[in-house]
N, C-alpha and C. Protein backbone atom coordinates (compact mmCIF):
# COMPACT_ATOMS: atom_id res chain seq x y z
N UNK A 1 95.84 198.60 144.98
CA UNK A 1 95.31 198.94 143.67
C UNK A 1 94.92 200.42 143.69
N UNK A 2 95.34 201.04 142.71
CA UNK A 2 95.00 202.41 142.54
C UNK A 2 93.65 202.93 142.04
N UNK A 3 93.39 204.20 141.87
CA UNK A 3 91.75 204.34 141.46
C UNK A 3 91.65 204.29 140.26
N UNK A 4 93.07 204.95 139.20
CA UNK A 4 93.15 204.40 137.63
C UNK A 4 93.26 203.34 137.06
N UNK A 5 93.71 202.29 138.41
CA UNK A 5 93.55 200.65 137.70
C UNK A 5 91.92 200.46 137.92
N UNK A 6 91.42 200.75 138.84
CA UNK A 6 90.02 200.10 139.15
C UNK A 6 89.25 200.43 137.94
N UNK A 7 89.28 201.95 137.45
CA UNK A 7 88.64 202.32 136.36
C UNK A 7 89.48 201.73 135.15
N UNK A 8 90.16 201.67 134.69
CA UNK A 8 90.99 201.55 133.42
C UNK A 8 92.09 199.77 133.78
N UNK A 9 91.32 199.25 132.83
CA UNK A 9 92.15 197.81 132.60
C UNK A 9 93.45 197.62 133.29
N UNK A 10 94.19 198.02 132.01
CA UNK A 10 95.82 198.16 132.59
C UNK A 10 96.13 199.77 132.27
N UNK A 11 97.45 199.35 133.30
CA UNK A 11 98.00 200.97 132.87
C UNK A 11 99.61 200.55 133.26
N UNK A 12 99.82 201.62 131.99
CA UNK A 12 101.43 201.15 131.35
C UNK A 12 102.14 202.19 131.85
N UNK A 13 103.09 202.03 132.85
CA UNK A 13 103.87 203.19 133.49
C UNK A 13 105.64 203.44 132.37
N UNK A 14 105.93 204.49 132.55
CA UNK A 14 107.37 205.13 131.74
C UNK A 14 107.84 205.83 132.64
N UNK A 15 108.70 206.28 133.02
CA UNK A 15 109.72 207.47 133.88
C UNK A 15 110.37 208.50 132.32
N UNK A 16 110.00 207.65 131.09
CA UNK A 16 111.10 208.55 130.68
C UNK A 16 110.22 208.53 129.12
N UNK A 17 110.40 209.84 128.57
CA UNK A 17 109.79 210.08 127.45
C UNK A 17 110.39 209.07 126.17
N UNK A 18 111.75 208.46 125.99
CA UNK A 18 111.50 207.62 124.96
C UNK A 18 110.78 206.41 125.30
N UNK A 19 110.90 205.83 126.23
CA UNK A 19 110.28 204.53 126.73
C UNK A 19 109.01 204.64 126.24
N UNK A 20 108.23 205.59 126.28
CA UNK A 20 106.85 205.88 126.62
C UNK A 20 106.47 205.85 125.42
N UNK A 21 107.63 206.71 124.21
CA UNK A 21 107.15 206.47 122.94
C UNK A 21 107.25 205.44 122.04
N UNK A 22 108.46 204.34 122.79
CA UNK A 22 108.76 202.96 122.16
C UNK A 22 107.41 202.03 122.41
N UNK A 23 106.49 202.41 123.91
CA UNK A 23 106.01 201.44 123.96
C UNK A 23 104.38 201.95 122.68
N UNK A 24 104.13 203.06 122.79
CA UNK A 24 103.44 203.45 121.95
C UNK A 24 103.27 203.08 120.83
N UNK A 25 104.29 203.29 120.09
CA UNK A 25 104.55 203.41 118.85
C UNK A 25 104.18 201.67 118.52
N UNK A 26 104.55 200.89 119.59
CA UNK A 26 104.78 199.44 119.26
C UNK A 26 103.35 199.37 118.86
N UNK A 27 102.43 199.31 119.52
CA UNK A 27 100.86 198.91 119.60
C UNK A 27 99.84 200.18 120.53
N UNK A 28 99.74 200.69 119.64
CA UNK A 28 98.76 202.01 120.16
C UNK A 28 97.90 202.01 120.08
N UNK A 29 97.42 200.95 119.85
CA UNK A 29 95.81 200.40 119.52
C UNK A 29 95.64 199.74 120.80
N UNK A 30 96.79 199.51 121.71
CA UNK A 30 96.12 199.26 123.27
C UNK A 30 96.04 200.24 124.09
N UNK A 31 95.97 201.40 123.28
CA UNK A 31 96.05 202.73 124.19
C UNK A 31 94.96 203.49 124.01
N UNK A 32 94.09 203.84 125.27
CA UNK A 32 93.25 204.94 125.15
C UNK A 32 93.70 206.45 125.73
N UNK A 33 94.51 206.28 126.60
CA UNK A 33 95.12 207.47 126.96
C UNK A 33 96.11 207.98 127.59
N UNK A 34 97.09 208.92 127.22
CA UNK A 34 98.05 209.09 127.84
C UNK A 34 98.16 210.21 128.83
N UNK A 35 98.44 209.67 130.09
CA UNK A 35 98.71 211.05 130.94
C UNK A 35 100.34 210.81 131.73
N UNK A 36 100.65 212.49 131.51
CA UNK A 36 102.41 212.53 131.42
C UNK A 36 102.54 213.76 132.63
N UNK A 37 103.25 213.39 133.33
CA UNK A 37 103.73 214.76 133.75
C UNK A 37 104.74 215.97 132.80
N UNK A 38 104.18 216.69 133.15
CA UNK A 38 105.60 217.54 132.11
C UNK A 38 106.74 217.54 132.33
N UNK A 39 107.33 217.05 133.20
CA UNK A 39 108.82 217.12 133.71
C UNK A 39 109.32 215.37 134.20
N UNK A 40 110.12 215.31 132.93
CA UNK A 40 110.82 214.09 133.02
C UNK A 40 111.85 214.05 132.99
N UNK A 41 112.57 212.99 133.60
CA UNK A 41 114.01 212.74 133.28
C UNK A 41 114.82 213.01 131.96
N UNK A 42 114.45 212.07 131.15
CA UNK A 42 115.16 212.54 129.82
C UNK A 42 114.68 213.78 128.96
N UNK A 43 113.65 213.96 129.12
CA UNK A 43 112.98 215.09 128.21
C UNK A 43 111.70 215.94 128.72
N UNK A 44 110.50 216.76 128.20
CA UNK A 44 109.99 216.79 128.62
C UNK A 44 108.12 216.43 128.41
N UNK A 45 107.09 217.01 129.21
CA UNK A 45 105.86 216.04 128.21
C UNK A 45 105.62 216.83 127.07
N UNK A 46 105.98 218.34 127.11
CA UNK A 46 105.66 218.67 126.38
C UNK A 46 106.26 217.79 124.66
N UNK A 47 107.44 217.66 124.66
CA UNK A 47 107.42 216.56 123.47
C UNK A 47 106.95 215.32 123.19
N UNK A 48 106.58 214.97 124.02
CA UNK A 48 105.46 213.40 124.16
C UNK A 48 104.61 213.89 123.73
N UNK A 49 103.97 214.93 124.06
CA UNK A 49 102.74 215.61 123.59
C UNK A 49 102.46 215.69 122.29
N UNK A 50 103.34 216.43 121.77
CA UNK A 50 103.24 217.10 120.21
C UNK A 50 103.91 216.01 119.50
N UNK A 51 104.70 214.60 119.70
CA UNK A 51 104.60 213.41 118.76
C UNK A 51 103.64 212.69 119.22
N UNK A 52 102.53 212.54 120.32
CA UNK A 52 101.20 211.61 120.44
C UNK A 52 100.31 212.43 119.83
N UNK A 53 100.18 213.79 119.60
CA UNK A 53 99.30 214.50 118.45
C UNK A 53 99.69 214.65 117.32
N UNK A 54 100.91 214.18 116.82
CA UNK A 54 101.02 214.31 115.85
C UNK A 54 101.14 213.08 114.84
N UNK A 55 101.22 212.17 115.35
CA UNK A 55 101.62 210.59 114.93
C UNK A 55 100.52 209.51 115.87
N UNK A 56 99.49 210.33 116.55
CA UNK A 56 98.69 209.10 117.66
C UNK A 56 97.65 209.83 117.24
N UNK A 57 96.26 209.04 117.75
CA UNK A 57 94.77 209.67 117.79
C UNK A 57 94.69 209.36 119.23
N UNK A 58 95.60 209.63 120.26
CA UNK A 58 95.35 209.63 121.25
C UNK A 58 94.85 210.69 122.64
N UNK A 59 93.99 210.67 123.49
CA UNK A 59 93.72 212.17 124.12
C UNK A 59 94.97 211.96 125.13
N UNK A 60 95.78 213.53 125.92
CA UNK A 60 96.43 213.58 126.91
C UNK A 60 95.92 214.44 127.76
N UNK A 61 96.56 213.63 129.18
CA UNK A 61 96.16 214.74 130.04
C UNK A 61 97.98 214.60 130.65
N UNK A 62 98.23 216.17 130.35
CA UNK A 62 99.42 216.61 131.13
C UNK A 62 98.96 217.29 132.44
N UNK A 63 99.99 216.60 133.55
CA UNK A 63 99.98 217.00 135.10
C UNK A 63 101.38 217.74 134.90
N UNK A 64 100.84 219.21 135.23
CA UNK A 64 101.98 220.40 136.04
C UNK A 64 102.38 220.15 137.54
N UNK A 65 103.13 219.75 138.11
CA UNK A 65 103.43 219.74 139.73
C UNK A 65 103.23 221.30 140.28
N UNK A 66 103.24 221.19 141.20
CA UNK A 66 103.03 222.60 141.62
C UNK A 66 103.26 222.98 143.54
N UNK A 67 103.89 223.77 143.79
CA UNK A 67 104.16 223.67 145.21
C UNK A 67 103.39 224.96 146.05
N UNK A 68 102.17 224.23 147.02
CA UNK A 68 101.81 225.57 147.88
C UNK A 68 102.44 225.90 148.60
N UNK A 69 102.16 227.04 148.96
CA UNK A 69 103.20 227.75 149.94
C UNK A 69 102.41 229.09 150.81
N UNK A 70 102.43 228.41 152.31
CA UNK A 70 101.69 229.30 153.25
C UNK A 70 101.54 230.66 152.91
């Protein structure tokens, strides 16, 4: 079990920005929040983003990956 299930009920996983907005769109009233990486397969978060602000009252948190380097 992860530390976002322990805190948060369920959590609804997507790989891919339409999925994410089919499941949305279905019942978004089981959603308190979406967090996306910005870099997806089919698209990116930034467009998840700007149709869950623009069509959701939902908060996001977008994760940037990022690589250190000695």
């Amino acid at each position: 079990m992860t530390l976002l299930m322990c805190v948060i009920s369920t959590v609804t996983s997507c790989n891919r920005v339409a999925a994410a907005l089919v499941k949305l769109r279905e019942n978004v009233d089981a959603y308190n929040l979406v967090i996306s990486d910005v870099y997806m397969p089919d698209d990116n978060g930034f467009t998840l983003l700007e149709v869950v602000a623009l069509e959701m009252d939902l908060p996001v948190i977008s994760e940037f990956p990022f690589d250190v380097k000695d």
